[in-house]
N, C-alpha and C. Protein backbone atom coordinates (compact mmCIF):
# COMPACT_ATOMS: atom_id res chain seq x y z
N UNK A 1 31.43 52.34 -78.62
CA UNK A 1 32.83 52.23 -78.29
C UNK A 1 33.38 53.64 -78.15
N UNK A 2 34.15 53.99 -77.45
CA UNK A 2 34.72 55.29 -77.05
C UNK A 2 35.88 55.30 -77.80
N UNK A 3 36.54 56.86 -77.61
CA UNK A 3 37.90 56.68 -78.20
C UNK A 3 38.95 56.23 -77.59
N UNK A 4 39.00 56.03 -76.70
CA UNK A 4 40.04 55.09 -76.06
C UNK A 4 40.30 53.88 -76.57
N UNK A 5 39.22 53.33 -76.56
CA UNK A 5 38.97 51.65 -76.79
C UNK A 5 39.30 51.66 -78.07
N UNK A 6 38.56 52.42 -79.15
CA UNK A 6 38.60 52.68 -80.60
C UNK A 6 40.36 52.64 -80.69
N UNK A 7 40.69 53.85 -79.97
CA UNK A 7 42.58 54.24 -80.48
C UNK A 7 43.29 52.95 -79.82
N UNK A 8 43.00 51.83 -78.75
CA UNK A 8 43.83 50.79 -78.54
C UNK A 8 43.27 49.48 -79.41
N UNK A 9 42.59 49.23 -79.60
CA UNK A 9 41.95 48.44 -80.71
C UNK A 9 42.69 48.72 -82.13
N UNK A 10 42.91 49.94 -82.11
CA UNK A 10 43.98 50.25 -83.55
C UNK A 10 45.06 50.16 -83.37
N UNK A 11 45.54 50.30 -82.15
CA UNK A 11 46.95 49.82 -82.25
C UNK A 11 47.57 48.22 -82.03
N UNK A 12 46.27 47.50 -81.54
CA UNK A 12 46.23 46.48 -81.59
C UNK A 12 46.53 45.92 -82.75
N UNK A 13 45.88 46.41 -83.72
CA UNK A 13 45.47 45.67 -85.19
C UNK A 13 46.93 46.03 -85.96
N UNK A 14 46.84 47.29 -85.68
CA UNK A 14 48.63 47.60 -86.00
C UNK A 14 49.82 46.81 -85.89
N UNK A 15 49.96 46.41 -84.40
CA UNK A 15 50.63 45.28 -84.12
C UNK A 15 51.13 43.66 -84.80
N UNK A 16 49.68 43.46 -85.12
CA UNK A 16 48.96 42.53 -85.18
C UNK A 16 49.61 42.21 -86.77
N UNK A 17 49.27 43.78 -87.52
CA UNK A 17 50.05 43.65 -89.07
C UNK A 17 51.41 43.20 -89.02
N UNK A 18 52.41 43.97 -88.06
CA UNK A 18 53.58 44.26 -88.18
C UNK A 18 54.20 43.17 -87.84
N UNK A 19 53.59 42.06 -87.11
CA UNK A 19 53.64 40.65 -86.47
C UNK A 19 53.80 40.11 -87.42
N UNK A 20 52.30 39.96 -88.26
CA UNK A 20 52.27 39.04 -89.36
C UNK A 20 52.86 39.10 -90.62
N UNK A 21 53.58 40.70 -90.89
CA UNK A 21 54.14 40.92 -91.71
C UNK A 21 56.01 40.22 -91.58
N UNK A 22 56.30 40.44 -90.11
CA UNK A 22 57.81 39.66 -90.02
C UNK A 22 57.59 37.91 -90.13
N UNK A 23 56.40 37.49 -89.66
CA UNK A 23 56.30 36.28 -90.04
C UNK A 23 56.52 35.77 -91.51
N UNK A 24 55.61 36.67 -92.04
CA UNK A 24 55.58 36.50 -93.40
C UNK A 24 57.40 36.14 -94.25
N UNK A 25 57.74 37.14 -93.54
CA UNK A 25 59.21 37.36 -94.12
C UNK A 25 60.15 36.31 -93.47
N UNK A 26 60.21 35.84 -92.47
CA UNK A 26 60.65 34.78 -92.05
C UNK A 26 60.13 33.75 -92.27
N UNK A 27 59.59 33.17 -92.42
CA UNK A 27 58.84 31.80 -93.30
C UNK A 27 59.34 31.81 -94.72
N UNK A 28 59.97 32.53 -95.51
CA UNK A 28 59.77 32.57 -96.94
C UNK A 28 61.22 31.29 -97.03
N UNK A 29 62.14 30.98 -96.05
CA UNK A 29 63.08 29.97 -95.93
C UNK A 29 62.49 28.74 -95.28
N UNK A 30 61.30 28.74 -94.77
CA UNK A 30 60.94 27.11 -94.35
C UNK A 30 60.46 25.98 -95.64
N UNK A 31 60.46 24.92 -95.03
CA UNK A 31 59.83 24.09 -96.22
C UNK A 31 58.38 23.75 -96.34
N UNK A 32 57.76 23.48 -97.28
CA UNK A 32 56.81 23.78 -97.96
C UNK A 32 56.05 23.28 -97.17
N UNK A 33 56.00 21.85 -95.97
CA UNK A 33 55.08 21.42 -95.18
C UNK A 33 54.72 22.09 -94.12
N UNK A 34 55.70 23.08 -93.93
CA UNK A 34 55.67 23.92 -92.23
C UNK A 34 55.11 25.05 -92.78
N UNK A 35 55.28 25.78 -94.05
CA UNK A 35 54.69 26.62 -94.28
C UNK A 35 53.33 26.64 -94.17
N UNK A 36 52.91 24.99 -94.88
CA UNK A 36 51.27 25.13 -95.60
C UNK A 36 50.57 24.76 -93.89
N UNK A 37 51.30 24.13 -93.05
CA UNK A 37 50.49 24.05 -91.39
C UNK A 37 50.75 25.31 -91.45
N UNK A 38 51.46 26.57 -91.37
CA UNK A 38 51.81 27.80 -90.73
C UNK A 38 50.18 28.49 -91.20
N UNK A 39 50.28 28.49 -92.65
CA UNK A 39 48.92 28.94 -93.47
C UNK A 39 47.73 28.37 -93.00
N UNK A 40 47.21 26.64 -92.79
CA UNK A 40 45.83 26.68 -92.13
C UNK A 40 46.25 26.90 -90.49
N UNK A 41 46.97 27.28 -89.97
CA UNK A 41 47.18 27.62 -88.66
C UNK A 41 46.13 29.06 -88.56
N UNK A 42 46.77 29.99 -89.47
CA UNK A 42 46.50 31.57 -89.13
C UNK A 42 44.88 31.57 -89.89
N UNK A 43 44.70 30.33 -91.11
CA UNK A 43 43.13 30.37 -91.91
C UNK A 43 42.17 30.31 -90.46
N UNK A 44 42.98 29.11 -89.44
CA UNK A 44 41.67 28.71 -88.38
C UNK A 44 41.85 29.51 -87.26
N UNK A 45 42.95 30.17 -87.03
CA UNK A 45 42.96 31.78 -85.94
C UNK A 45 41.82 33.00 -86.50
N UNK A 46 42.16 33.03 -87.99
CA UNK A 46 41.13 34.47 -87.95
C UNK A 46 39.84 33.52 -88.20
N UNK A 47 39.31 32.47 -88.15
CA UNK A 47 37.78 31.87 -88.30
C UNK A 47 37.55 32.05 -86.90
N UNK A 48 38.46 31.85 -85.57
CA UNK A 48 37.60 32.15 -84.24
C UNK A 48 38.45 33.13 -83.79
N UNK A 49 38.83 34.38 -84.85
CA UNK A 49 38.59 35.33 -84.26
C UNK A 49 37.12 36.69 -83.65
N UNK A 50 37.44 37.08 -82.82
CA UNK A 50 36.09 37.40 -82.90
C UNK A 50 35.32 38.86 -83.42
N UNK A 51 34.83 38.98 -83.45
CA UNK A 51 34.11 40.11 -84.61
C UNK A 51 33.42 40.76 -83.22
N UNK A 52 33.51 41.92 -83.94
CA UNK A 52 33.51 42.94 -82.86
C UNK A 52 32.02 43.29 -82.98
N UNK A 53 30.98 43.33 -81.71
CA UNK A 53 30.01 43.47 -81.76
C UNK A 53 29.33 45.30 -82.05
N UNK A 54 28.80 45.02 -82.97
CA UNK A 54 28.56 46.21 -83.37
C UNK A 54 26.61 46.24 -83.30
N UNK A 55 25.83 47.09 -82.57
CA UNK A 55 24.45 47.45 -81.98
C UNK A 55 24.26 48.78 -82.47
N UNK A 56 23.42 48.64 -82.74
CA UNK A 56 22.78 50.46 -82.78
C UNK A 56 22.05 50.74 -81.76
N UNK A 57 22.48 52.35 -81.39
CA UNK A 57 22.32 52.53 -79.85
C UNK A 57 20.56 52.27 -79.63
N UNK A 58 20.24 52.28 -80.80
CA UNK A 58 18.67 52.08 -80.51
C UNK A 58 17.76 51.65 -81.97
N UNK A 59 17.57 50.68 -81.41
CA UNK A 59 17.49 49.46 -82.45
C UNK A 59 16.25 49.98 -83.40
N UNK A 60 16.33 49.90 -84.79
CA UNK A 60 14.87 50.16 -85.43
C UNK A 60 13.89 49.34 -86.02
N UNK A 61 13.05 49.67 -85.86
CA UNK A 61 11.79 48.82 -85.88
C UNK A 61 11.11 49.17 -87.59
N UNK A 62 10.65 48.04 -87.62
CA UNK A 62 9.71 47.96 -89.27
C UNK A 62 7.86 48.52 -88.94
N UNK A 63 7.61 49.82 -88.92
CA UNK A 63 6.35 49.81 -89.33
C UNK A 63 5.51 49.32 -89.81
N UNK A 64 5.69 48.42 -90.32
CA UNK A 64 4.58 47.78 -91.27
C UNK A 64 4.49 48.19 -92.59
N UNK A 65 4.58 49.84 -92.36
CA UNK A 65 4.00 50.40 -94.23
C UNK A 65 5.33 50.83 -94.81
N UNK A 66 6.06 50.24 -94.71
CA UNK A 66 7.07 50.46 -95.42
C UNK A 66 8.27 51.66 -95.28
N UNK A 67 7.99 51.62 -93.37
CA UNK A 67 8.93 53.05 -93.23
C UNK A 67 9.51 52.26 -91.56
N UNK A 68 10.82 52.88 -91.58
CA UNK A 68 11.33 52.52 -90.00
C UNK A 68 11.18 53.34 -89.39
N UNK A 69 11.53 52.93 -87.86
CA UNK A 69 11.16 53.72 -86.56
C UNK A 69 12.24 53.75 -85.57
N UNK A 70 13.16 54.55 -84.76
CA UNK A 70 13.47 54.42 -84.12
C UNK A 70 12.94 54.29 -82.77
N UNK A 71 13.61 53.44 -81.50
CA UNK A 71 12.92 52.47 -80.72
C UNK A 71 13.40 52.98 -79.46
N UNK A 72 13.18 53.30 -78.80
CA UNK A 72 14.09 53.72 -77.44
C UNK A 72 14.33 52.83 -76.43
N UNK A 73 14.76 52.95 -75.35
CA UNK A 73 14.74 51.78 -74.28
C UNK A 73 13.46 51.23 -73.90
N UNK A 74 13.63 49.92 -73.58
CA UNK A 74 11.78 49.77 -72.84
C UNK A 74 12.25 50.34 -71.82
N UNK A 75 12.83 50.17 -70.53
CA UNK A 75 12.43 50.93 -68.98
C UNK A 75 12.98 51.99 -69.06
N UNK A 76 12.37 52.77 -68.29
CA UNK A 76 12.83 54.32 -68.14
C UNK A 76 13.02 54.29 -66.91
N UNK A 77 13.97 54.53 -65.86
CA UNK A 77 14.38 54.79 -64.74
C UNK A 77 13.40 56.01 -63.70
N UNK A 78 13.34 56.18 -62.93
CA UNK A 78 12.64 56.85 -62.13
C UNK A 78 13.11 58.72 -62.14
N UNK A 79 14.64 58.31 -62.37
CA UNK A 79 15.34 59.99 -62.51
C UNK A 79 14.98 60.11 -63.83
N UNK A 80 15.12 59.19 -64.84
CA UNK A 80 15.22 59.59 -66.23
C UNK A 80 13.76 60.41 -66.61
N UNK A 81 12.65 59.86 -65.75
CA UNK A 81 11.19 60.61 -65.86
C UNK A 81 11.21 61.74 -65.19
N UNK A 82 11.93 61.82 -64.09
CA UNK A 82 12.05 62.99 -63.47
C UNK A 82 12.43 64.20 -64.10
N UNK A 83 13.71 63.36 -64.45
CA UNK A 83 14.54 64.42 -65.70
C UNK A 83 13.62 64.90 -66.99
N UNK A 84 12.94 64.30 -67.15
CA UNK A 84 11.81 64.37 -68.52
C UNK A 84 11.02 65.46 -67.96
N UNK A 85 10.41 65.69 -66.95
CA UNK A 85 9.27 66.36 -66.44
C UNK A 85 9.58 67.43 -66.07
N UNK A 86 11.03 67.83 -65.43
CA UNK A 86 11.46 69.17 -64.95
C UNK A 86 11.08 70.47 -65.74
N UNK A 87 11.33 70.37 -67.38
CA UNK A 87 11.95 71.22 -68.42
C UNK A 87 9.94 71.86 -67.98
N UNK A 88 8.76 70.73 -68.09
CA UNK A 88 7.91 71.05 -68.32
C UNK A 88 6.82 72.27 -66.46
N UNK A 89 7.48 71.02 -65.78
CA UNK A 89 7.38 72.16 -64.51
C UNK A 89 8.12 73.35 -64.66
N UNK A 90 9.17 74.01 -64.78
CA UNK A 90 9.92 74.79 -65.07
C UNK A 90 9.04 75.67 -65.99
N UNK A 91 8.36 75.34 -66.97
CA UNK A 91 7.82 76.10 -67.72
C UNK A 91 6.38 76.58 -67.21
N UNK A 92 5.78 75.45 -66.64
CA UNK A 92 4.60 76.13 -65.58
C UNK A 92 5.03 76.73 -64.82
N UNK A 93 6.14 76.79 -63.74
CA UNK A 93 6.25 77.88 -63.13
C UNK A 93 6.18 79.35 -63.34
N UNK A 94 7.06 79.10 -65.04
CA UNK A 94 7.27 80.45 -65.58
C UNK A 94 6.64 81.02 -65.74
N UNK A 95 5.35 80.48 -66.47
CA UNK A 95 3.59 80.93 -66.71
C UNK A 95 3.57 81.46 -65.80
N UNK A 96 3.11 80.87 -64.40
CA UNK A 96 2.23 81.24 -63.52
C UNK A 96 2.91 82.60 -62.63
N UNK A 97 4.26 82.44 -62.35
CA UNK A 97 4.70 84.06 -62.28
C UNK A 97 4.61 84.94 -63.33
N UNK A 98 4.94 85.02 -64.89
CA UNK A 98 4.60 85.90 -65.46
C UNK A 98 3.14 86.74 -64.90
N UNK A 99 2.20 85.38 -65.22
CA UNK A 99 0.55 85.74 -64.82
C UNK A 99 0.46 86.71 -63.63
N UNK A 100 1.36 86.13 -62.29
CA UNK A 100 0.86 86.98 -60.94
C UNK A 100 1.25 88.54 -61.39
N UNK A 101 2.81 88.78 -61.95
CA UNK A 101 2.99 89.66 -62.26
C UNK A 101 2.64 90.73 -63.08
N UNK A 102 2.04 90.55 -64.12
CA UNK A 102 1.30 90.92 -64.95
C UNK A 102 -0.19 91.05 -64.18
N UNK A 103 -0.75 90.51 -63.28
CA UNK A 103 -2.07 90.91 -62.65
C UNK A 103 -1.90 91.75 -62.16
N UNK A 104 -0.88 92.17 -60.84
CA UNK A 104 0.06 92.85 -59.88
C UNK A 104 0.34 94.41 -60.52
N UNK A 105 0.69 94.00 -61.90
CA UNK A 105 0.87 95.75 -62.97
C UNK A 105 -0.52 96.28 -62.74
N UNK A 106 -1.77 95.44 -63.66
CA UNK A 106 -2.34 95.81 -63.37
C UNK A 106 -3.02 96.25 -62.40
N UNK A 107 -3.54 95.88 -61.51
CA UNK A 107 -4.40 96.40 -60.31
C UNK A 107 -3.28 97.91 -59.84
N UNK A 108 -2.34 97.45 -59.65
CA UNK A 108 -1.07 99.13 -59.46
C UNK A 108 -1.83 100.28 -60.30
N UNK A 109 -1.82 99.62 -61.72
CA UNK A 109 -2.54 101.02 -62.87
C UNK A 109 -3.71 101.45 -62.18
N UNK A 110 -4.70 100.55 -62.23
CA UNK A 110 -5.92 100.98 -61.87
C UNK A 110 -6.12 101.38 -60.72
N UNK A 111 -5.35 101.56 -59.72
CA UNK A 111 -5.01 101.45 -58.20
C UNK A 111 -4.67 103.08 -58.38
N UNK A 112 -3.63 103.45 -59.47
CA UNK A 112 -3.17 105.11 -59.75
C UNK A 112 -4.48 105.95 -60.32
N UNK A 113 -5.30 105.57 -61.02
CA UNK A 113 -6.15 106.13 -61.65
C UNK A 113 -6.96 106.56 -60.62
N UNK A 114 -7.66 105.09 -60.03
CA UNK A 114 -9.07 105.66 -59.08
C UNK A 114 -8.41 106.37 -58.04
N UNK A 115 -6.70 106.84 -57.43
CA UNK A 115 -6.37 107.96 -56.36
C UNK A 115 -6.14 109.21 -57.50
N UNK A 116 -5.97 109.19 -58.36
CA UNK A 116 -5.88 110.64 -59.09
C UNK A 116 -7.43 110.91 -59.57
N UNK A 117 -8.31 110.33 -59.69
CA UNK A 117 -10.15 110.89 -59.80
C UNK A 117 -10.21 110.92 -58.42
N UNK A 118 -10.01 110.66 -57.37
CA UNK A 118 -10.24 110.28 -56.05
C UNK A 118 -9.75 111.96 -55.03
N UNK A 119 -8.57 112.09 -55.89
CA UNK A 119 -7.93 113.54 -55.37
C UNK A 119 -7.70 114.37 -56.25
N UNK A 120 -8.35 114.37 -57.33
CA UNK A 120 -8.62 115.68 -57.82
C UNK A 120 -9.72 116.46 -57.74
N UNK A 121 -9.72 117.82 -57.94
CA UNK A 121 -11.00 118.89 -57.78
C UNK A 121 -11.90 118.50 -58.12
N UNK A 122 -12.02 117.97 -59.27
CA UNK A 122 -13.33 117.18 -59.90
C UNK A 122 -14.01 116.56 -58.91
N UNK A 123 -15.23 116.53 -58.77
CA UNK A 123 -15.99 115.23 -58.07
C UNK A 123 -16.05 113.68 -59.33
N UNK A 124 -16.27 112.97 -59.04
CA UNK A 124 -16.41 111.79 -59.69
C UNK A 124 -17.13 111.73 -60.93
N UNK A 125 -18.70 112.45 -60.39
CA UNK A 125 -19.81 112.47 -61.34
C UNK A 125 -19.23 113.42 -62.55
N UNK A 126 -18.51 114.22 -62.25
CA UNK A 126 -18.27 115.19 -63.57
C UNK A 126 -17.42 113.95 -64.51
N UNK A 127 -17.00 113.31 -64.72
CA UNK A 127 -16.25 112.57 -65.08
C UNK A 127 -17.17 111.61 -65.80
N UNK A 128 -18.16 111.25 -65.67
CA UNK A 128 -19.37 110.43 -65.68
C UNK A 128 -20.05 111.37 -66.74
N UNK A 129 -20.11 112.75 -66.81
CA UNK A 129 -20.91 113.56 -67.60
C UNK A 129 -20.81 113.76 -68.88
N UNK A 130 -21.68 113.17 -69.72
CA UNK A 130 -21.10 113.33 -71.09
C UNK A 130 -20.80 114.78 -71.90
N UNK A 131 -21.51 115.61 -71.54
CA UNK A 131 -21.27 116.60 -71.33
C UNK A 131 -19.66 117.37 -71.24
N UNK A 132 -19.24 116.82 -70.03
CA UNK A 132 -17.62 117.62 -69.55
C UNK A 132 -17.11 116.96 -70.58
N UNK A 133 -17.21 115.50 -70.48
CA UNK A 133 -16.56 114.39 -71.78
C UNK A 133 -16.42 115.32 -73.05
N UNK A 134 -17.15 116.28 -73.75
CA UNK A 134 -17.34 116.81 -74.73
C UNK A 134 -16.11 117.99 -74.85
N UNK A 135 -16.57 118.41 -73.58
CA UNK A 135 -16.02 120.01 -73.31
C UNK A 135 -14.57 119.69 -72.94
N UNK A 136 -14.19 118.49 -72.34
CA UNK A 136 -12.64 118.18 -72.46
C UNK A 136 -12.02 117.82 -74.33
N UNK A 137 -13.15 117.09 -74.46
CA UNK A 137 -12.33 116.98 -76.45
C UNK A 137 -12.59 117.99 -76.69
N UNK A 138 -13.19 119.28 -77.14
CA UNK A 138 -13.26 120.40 -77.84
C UNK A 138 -11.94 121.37 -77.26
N UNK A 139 -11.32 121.09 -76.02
CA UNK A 139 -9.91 121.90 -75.82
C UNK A 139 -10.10 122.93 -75.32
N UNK A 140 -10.86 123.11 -74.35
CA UNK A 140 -11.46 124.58 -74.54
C UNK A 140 -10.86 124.61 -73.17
């Protein structure tokens, strides 16, 4: 029930007091036979009045072992799966660009390295030499 319905439903019932409350007060001069029809009059009004249906938005179920479950709709609509599945495409997408991008850094790095051995004085093989390897850590 919304608040609309909720706030006119209360003013209904409001009414409804303020009704039965002037009745009340006007009857207190009738005689005792019109009163006691007036009384099972209003006993057999509120017996078919009607009671307001009250559901839980999602009904719970008995496990078996001694614990409940909440139950969701049986059908699921075609958007409502759609809607379900987006959050998870969305997140593969995200993967799979991070990934290109992150490949893309790399090969760039290694792409800078082999043109700076490629164009420097060095030939390649010195680089290869364990030797120079040495003579570059010692600082010399």
């Amino acid at each position: 029930m919304n608040e609309v319905s909720a706030l006119a439903q209360a003013r209904h019932d409001q009414f409804g007091r303020r009704v039965a409350a002037r009745l009340d007060t006007a009857t207190a001069g009738l005689p005792r036979d019109i009163s006691e029809r007036l009384r099972a009059a209003r006993e057999q009004a509120l017996a078919h009045r009607k009671a307001p249906a009250l559901q839980p938005a999602h009904p719970v179920t008995s496990t078996g072992n001694g614990q409940a479950a909440l139950r969701g709709p049986d059908r699921i609509s075609p958007w409502q799966r759609i809607a379900m599945a987006l959050p998870l495409v969305a997140l593969l997408a995200g993967l799979v660009a991070i990934q290109l991008v992150q490949d893309d850094r790399r090969a760039r790095e290694v792409a800078e390295v082999d043109a700076a051995l490629l164009t420097d004085d060095l030939p390649p093989a010195a680089w290869a030499d364990p030797g120079f390897v040495q003579f570059l850590k010692s600082g010399r």
